[in-house]
PDB file of N, CA and C in Angstrom:
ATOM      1  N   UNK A   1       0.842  -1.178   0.000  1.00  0.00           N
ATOM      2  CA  UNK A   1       0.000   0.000   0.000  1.00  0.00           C
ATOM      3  C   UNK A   1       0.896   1.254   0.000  1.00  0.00           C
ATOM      4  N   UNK A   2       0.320   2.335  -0.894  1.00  0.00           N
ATOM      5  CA  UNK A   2       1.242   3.942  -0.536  1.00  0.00           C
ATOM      6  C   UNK A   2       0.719   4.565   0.651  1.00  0.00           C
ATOM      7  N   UNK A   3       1.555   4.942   0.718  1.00  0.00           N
ATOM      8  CA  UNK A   3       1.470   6.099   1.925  1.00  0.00           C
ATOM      9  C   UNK A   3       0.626   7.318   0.341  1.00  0.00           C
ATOM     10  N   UNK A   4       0.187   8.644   1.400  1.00  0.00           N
ATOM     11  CA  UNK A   4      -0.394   9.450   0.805  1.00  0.00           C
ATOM     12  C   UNK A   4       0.744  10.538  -0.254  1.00  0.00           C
ATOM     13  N   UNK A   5       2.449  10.118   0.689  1.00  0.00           N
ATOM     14  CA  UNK A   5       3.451  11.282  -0.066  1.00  0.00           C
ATOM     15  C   UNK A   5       3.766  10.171  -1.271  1.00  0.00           C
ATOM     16  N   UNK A   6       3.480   8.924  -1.704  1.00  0.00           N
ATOM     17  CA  UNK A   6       4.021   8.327  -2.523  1.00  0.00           C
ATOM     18  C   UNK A   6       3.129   8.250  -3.672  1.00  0.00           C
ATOM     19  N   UNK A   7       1.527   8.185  -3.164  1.00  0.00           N
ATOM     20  CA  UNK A   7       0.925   8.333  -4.554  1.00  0.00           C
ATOM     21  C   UNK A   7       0.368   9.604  -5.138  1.00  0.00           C
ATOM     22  N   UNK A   8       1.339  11.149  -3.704  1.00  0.00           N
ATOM     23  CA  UNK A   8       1.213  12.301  -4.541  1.00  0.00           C
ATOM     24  C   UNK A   8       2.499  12.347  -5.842  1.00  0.00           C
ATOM     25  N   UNK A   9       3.176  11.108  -5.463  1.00  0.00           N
ATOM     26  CA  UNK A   9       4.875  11.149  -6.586  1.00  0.00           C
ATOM     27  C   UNK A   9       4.125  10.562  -7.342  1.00  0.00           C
ATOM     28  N   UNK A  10       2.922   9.418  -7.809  1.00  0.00           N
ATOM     29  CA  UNK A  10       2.824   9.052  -8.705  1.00  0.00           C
ATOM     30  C   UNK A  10       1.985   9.695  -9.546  1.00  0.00           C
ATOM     31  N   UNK A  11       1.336  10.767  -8.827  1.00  0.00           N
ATOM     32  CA  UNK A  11       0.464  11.271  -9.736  1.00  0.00           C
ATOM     33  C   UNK A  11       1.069  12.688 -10.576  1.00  0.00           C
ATOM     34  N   UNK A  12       1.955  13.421  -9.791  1.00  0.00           N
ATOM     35  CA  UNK A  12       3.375  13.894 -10.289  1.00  0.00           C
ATOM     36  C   UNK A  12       3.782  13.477 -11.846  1.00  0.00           C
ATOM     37  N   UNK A  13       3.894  11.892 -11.290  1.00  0.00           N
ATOM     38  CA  UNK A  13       4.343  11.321 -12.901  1.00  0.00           C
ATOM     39  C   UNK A  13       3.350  11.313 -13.508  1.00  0.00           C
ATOM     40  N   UNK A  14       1.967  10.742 -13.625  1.00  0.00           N
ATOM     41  CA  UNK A  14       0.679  11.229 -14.354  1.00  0.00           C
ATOM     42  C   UNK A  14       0.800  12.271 -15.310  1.00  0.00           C
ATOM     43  N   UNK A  15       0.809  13.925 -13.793  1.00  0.00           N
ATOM     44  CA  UNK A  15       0.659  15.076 -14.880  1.00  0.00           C
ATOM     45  C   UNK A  15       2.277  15.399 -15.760  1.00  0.00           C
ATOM     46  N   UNK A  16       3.255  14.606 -15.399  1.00  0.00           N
ATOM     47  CA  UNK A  16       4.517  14.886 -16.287  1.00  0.00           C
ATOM     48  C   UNK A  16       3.548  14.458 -17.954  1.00  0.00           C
ATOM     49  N   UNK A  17       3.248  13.219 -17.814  1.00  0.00           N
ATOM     50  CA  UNK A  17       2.968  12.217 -18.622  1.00  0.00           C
ATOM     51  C   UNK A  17       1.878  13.440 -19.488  1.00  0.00           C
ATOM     52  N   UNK A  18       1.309  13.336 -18.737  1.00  0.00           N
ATOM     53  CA  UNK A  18       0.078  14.818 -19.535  1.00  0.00           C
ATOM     54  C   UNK A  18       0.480  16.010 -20.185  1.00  0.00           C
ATOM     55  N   UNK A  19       1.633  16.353 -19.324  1.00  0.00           N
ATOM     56  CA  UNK A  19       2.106  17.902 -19.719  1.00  0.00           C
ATOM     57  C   UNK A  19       3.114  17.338 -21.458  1.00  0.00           C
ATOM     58  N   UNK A  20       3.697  16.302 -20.882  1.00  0.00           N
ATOM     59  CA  UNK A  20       4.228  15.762 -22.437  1.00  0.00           C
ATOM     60  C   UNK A  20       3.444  15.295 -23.564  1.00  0.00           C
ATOM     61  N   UNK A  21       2.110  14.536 -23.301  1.00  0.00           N
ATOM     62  CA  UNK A  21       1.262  14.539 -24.256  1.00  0.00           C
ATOM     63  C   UNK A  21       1.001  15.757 -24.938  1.00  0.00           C
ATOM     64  N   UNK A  22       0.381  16.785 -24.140  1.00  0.00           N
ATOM     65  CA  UNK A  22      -0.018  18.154 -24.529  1.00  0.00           C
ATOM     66  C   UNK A  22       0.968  18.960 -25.141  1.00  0.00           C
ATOM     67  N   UNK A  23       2.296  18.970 -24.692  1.00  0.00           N
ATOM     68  CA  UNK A  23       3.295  19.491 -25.906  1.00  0.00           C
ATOM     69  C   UNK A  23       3.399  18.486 -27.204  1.00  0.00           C
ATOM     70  N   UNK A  24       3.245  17.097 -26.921  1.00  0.00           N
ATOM     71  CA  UNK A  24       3.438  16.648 -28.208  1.00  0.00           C
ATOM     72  C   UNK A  24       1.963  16.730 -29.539  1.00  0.00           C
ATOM     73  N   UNK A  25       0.779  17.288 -28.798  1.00  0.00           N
ATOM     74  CA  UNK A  25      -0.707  17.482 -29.561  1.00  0.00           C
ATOM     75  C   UNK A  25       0.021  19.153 -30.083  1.00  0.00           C
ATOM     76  N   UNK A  26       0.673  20.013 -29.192  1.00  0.00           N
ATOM     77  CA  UNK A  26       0.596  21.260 -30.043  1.00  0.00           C
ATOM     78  C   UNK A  26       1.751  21.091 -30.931  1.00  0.00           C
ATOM     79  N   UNK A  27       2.727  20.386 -31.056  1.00  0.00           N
ATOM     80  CA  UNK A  27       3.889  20.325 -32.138  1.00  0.00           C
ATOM     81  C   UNK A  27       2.987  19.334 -33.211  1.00  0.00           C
ATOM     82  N   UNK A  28       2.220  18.505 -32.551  1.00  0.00           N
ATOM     83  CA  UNK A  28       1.522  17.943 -34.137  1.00  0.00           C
ATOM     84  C   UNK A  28       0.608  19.078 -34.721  1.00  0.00           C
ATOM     85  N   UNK A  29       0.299  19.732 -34.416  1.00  0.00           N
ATOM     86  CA  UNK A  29      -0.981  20.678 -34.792  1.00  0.00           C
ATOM     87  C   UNK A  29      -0.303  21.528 -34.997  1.00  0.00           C
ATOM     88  N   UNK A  30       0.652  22.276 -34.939  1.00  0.00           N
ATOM     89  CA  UNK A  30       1.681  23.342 -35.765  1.00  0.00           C
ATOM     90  C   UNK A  30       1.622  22.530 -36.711  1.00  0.00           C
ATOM     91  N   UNK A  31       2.646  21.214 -37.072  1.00  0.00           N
ATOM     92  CA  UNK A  31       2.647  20.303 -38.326  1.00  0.00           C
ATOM     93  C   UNK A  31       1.520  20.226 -38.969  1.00  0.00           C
ATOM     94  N   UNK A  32       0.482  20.265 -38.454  1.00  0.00           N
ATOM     95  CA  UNK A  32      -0.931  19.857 -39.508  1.00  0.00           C
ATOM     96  C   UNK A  32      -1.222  21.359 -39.794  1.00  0.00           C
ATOM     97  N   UNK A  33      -0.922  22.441 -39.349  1.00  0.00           N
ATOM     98  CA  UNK A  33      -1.693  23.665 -39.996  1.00  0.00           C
ATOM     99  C   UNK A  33      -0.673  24.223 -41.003  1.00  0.00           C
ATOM    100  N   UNK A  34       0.474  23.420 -40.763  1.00  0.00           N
ATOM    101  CA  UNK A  34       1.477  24.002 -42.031  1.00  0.00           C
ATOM    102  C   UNK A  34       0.964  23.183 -43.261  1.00  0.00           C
ATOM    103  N   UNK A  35       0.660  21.878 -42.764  1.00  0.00           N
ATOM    104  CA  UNK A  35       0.508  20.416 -44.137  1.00  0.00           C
ATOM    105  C   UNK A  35      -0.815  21.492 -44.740  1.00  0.00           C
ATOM    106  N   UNK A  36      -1.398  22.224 -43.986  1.00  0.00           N
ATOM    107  CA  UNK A  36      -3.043  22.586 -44.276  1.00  0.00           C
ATOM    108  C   UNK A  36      -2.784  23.946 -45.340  1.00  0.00           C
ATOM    109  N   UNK A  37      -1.945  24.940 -44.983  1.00  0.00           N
ATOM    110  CA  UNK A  37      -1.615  25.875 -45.407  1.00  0.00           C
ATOM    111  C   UNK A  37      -0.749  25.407 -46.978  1.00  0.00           C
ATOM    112  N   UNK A  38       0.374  24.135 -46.814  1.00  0.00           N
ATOM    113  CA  UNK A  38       0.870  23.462 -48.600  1.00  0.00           C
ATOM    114  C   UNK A  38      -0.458  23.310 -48.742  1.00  0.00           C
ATOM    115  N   UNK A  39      -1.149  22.104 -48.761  1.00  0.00           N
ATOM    116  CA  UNK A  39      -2.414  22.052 -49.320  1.00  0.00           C
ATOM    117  C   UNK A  39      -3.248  23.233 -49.581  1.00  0.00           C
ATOM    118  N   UNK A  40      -3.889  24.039 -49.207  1.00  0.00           N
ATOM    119  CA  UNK A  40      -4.207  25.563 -49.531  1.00  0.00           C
ATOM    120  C   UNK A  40      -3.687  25.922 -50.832  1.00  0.00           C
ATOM    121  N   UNK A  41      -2.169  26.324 -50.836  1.00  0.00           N
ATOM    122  CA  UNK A  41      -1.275  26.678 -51.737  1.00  0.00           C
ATOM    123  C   UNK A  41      -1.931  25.629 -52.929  1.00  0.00           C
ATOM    124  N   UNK A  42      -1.336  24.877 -52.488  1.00  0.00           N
ATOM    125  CA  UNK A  42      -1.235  23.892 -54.102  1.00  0.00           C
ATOM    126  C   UNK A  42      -2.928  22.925 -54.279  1.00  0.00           C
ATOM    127  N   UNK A  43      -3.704  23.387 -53.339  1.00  0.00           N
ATOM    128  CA  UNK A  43      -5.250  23.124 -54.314  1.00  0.00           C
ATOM    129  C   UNK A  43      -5.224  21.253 -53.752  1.00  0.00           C
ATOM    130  N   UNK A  44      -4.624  20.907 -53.135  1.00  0.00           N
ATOM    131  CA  UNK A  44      -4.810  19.657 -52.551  1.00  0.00           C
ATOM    132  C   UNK A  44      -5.895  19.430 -51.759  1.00  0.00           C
ATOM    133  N   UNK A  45      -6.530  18.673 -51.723  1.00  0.00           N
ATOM    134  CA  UNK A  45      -7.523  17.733 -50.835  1.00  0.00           C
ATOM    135  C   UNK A  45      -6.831  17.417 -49.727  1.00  0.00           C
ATOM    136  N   UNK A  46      -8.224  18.097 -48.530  1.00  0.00           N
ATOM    137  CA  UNK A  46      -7.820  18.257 -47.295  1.00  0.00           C
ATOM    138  C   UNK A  46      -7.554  16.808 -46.483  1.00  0.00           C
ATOM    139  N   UNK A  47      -8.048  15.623 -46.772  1.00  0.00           N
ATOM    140  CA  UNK A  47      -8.335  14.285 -46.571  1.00  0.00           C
ATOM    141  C   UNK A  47      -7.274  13.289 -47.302  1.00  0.00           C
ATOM    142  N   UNK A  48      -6.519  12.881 -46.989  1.00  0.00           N
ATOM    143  CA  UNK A  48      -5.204  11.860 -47.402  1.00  0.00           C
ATOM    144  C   UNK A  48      -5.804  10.402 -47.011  1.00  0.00           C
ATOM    145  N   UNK A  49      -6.809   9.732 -47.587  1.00  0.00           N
ATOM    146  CA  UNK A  49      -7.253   8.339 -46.620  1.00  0.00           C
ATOM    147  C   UNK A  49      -6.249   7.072 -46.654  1.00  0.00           C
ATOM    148  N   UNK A  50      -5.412   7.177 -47.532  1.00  0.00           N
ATOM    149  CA  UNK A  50      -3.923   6.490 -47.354  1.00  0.00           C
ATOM    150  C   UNK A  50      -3.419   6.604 -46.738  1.00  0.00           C
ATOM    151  N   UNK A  51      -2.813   7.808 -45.902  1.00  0.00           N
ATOM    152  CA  UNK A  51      -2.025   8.244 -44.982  1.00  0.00           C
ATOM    153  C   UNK A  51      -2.654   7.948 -43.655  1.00  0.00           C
ATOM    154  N   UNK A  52      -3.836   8.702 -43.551  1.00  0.00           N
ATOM    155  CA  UNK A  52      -4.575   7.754 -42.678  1.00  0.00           C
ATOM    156  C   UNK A  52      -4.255   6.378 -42.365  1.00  0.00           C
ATOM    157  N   UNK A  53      -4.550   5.624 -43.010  1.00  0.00           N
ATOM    158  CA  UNK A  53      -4.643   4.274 -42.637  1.00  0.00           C
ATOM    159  C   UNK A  53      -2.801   3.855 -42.275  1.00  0.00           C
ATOM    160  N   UNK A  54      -1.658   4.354 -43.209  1.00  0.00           N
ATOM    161  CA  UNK A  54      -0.718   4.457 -42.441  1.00  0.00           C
ATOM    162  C   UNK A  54      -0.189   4.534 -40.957  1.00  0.00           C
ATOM    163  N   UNK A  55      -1.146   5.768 -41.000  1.00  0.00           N
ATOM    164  CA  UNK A  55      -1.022   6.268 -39.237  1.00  0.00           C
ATOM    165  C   UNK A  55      -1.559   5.014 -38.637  1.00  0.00           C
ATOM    166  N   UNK A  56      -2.928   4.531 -38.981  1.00  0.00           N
ATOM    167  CA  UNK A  56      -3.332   3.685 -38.045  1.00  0.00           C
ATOM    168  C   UNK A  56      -2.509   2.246 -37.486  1.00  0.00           C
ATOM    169  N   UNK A  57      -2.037   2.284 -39.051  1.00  0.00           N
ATOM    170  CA  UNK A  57      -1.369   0.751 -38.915  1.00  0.00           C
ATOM    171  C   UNK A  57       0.088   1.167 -37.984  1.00  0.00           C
ATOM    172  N   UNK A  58       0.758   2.479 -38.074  1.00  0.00           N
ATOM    173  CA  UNK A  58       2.040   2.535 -37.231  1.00  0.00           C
ATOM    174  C   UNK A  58       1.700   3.145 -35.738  1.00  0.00           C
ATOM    175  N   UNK A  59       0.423   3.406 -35.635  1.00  0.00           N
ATOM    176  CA  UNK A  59      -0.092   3.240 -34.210  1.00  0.00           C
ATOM    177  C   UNK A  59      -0.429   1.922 -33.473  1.00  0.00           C
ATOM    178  N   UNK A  60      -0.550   1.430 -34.193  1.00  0.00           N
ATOM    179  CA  UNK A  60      -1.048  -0.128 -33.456  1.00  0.00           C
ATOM    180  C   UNK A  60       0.009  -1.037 -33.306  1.00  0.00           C
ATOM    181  N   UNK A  61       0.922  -0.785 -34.244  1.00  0.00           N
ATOM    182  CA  UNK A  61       2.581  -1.180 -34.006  1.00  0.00           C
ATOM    183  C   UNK A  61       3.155  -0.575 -32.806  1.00  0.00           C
ATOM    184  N   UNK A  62       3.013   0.315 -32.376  1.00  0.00           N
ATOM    185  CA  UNK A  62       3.804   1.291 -31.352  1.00  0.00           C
ATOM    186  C   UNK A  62       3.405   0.614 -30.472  1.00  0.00           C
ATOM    187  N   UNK A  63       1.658   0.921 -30.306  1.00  0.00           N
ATOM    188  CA  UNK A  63       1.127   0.444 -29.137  1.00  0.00           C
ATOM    189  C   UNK A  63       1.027  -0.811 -28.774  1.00  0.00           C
ATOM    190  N   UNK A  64       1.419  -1.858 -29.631  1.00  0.00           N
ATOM    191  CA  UNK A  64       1.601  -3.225 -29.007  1.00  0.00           C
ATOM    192  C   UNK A  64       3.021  -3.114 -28.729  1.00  0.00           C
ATOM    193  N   UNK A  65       4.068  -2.620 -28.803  1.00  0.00           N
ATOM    194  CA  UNK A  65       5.376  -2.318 -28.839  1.00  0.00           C
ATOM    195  C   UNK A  65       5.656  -1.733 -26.947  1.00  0.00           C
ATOM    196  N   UNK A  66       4.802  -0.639 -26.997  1.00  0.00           N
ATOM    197  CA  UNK A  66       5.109  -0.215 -26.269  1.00  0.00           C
ATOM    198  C   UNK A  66       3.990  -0.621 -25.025  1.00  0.00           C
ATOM    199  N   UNK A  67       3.550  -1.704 -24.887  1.00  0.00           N
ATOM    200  CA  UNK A  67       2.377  -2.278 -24.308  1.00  0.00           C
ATOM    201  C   UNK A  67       0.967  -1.350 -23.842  1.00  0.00           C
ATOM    202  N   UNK A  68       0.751  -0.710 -24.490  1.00  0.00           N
ATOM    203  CA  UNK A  68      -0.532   0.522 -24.610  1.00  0.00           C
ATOM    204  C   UNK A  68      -1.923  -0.291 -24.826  1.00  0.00           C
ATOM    205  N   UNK A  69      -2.981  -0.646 -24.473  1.00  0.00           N
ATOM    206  CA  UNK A  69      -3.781  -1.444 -25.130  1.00  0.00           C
ATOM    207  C   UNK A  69      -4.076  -0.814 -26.581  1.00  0.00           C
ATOM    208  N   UNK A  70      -4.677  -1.736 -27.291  1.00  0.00           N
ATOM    209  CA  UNK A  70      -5.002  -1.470 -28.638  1.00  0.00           C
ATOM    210  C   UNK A  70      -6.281  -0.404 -28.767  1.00  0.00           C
ATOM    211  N   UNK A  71      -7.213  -0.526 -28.329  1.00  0.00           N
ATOM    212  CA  UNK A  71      -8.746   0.427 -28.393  1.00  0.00           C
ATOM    213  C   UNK A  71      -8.001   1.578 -27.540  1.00  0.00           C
ATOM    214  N   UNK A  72      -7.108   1.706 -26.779  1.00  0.00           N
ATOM    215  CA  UNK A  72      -6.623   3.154 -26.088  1.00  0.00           C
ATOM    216  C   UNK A  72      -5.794   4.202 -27.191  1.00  0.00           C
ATOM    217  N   UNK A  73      -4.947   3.199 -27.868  1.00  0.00           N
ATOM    218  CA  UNK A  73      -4.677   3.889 -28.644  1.00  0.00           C
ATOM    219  C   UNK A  73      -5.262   4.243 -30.335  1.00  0.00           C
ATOM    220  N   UNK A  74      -6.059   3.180 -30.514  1.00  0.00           N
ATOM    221  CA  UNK A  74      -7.216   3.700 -31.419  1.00  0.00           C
ATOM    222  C   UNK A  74      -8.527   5.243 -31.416  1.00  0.00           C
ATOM    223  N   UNK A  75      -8.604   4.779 -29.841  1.00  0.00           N
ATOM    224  CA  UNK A  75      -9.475   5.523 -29.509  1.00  0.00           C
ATOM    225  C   UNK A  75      -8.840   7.348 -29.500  1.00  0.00           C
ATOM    226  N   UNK A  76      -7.474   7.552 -28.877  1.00  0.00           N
ATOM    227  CA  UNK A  76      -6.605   8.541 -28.717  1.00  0.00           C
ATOM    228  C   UNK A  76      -6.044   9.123 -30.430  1.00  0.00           C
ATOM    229  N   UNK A  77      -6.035   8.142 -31.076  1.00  0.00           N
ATOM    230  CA  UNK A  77      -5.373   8.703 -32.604  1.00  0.00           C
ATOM    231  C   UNK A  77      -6.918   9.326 -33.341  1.00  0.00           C
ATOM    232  N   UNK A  78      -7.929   8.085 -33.102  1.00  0.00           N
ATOM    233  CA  UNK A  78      -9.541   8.620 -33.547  1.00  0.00           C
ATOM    234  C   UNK A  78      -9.636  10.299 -33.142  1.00  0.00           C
ATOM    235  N   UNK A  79      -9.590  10.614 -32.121  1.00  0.00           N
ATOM    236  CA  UNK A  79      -9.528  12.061 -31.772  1.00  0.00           C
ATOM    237  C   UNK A  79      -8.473  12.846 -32.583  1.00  0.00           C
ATOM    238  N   UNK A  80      -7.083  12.528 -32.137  1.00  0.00           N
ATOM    239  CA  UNK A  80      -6.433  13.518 -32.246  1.00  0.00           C
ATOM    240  C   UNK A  80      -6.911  14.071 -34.292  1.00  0.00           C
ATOM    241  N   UNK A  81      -7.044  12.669 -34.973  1.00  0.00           N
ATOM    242  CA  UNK A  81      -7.353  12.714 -36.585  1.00  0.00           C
ATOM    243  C   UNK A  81      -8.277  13.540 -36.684  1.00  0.00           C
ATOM    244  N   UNK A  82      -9.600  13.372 -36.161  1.00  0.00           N
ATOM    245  CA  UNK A  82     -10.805  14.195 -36.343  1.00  0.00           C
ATOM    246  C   UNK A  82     -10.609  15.921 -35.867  1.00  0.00           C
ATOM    247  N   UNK A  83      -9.662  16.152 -34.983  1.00  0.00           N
ATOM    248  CA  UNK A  83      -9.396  17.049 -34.894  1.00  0.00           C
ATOM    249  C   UNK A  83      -8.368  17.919 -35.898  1.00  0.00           C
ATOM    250  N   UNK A  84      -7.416  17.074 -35.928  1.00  0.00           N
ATOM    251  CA  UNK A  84      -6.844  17.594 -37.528  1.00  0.00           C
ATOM    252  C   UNK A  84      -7.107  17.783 -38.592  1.00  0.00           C
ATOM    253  N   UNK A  85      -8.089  17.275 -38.614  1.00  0.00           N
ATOM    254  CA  UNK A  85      -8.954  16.837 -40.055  1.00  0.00           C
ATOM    255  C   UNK A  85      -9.758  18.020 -40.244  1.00  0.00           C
ATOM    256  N   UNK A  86     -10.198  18.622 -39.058  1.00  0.00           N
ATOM    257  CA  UNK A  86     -11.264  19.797 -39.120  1.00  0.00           C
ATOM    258  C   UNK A  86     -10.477  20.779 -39.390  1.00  0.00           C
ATOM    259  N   UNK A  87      -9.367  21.448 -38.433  1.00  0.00           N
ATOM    260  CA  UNK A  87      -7.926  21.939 -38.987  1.00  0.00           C
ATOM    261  C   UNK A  87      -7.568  22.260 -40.325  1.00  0.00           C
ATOM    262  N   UNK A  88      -7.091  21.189 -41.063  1.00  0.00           N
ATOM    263  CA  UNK A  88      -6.819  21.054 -42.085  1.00  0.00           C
ATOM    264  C   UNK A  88      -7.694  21.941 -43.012  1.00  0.00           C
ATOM    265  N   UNK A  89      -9.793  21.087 -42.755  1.00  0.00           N
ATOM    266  CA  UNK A  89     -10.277  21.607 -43.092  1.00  0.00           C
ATOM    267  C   UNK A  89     -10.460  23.408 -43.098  1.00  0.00           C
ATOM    268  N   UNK A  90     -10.431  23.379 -42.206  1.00  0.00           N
ATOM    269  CA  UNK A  90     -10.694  25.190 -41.989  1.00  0.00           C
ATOM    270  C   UNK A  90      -9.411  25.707 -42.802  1.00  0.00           C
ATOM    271  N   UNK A  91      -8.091  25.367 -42.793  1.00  0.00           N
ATOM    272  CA  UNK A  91      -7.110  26.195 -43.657  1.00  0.00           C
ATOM    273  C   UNK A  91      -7.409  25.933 -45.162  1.00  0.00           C
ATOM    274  N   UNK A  92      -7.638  24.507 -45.810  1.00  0.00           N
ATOM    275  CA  UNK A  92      -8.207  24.805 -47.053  1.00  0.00           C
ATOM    276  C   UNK A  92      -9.362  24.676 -47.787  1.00  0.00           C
ATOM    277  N   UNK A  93     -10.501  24.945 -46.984  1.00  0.00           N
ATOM    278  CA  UNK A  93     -11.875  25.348 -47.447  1.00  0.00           C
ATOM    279  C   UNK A  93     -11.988  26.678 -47.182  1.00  0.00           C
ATOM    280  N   UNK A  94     -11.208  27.562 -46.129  1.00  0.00           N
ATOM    281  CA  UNK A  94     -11.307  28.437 -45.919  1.00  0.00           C
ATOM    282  C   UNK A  94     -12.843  28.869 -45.053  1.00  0.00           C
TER     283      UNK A  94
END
């Protein structure tokens, strides 16, 4: 069992774990509003469904890799995509 000072250290590591997720969502989302802004430029379609499915397949590699369950990290890429996707959208539909 923890004492109360040991599972304030683990939750410590939690929000590390969070604060690094959240820098790594705004360095992807700089990356997707630049991919959004080439596309803009050059008249590309905001939707890549190849690339997509890329991502999915080298997410599910990671996450059995890195022992993550599978629907956690489905469920976590499902978001972060739909959110890029709208992104994307808004820079080249305008």
């Amino acid at each position: 069992m923890t004492t109360d000072g040991e599972l304030d250290d683990l939750r410590l590591a939690v929000d590390a774990a969070d604060a690094a997720l959240m820098d790594a969502m705004a360095q992807r989302l700089a990356a997707v509003r630049a991919i959004g802004q080439w596309k803009r430029a050059h008249a590309a379609g905001a939707v890549d469904p190849a690339r997509e499915a890329s991502l999915r397949a080298r997410w599910a590699e990671r996450a059995a890799a890195a022992g993550v369950p599978a629907p956690m990290a489905a469920a976590v890429l499902g978001a972060v995509l739909d959110g890029c996707r709208a992104e994307v959208a808004r820079l080249v539909d305008g």
